[in-house]
C-alpha atoms as a PDB file:
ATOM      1  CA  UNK A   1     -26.539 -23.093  53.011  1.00  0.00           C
ATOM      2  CA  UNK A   2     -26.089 -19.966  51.399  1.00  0.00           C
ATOM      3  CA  UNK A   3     -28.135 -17.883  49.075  1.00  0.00           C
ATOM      4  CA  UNK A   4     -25.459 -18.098  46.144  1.00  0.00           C
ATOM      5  CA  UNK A   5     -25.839 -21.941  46.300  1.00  0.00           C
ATOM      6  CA  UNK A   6     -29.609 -22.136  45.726  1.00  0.00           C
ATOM      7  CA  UNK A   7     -31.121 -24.063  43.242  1.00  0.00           C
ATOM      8  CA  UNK A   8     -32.969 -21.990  39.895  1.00  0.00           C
ATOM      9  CA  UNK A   9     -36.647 -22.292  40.626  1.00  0.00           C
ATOM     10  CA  UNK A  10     -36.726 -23.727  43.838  1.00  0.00           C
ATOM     11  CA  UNK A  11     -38.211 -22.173  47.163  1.00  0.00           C
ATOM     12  CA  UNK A  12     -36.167 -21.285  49.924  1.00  0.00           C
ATOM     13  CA  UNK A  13     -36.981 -19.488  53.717  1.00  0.00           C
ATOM     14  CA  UNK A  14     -33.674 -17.254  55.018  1.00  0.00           C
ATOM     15  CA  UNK A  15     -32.254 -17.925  58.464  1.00  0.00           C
ATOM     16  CA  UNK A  16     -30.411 -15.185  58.686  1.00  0.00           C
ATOM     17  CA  UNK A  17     -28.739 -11.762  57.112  1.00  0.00           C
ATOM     18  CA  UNK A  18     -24.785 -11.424  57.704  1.00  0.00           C
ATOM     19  CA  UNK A  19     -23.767  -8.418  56.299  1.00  0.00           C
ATOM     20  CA  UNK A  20     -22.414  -5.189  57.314  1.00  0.00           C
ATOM     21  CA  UNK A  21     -25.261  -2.657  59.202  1.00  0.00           C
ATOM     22  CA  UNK A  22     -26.178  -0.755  56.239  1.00  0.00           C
ATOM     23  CA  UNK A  23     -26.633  -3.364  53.351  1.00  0.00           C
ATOM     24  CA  UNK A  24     -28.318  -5.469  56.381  1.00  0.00           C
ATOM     25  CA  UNK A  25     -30.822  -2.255  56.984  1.00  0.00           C
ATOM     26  CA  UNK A  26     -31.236  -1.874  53.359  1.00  0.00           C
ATOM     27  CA  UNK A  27     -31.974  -5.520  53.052  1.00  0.00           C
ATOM     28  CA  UNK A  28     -34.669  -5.439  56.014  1.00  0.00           C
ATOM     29  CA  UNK A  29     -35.832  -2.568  54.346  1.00  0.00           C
ATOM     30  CA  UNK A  30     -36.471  -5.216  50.985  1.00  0.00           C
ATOM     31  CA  UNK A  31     -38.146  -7.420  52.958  1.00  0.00           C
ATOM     32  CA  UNK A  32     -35.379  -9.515  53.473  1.00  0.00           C
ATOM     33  CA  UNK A  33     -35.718 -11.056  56.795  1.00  0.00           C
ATOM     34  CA  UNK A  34     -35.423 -14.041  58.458  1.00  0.00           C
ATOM     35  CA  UNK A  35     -38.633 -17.192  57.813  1.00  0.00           C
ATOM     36  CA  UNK A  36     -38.383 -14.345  54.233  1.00  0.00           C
ATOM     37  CA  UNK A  37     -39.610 -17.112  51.571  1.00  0.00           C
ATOM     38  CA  UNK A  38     -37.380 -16.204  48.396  1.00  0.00           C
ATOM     39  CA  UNK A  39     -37.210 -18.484  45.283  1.00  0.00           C
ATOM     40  CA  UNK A  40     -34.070 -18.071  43.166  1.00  0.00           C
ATOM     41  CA  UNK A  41     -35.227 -17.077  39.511  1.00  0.00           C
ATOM     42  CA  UNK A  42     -31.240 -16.701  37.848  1.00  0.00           C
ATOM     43  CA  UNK A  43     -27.874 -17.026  38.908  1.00  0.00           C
ATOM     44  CA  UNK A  44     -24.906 -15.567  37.047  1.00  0.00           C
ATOM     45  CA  UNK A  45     -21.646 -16.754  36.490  1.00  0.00           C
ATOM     46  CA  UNK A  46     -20.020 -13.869  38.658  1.00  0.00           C
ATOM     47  CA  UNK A  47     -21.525 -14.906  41.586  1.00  0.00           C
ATOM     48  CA  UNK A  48     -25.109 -12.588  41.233  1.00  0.00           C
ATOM     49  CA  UNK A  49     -28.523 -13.559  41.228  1.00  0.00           C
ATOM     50  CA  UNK A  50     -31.499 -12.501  40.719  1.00  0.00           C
ATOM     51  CA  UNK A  51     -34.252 -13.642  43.559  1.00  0.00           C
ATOM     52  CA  UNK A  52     -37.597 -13.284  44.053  1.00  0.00           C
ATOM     53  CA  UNK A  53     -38.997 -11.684  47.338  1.00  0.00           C
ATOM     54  CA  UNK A  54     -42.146 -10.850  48.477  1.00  0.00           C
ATOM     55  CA  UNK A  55     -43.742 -10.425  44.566  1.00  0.00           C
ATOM     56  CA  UNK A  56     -40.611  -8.101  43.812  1.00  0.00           C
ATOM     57  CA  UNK A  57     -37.352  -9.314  41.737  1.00  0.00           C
ATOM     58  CA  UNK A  58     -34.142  -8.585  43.518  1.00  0.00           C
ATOM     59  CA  UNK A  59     -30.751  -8.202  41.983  1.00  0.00           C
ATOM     60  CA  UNK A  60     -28.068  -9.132  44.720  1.00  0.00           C
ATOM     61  CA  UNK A  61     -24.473  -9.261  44.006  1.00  0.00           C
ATOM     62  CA  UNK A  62     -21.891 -12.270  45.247  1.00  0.00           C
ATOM     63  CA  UNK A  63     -21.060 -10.739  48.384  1.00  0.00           C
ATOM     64  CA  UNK A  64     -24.140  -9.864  49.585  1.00  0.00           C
ATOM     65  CA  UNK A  65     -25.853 -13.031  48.875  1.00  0.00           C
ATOM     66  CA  UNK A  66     -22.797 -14.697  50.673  1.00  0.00           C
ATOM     67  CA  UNK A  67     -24.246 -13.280  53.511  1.00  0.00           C
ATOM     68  CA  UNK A  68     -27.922 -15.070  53.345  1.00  0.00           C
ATOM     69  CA  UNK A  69     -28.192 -18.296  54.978  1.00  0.00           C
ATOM     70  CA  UNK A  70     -31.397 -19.950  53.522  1.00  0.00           C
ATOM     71  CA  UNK A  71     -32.820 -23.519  53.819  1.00  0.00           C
ATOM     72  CA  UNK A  72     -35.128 -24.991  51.727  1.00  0.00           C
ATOM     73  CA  UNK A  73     -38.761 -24.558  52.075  1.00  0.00           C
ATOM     74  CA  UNK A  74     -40.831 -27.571  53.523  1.00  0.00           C
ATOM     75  CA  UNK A  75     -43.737 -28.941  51.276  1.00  0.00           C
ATOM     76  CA  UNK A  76     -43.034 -26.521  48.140  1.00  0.00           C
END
């Protein structure tokens, strides 16, 4: 599934970053990489969210969080 159709509050681990080589650098750069856990904290109604990575909050627009597969965490 993709990041944009995560759950509020749940726990998620991405699979995998498909975005163009810059945002996917940047995103690396975030600590946004694959077996990442993220937890979705707020979604918007244009398609952003707001995640949760590695202690940090992380605004990501539609597009970009298009582009991260995720599936949900085992045992959380």
């Amino acid at each position: 599934m993709k990041l944009n159709e995560g759950e509020i509050g749940k726990n998620y681990v991405v699979t995998g970053v498909l975005a163009r080589m810059q945002v996917a650098r940047r995103l690396e750069a975030l600590g946004v990489n694959e077996r990442t856990p993220v937890t979705v904290l707020n979604k918007k109604g244009s398609g952003s969210l707001i995640i949760k990575v590695r202690g940090t909050r992380l605004a990501l627009g539609r597009q970009i969080a298009e582009g991260i597969t995720i599936e949900e965490a085992a045992g959380r």
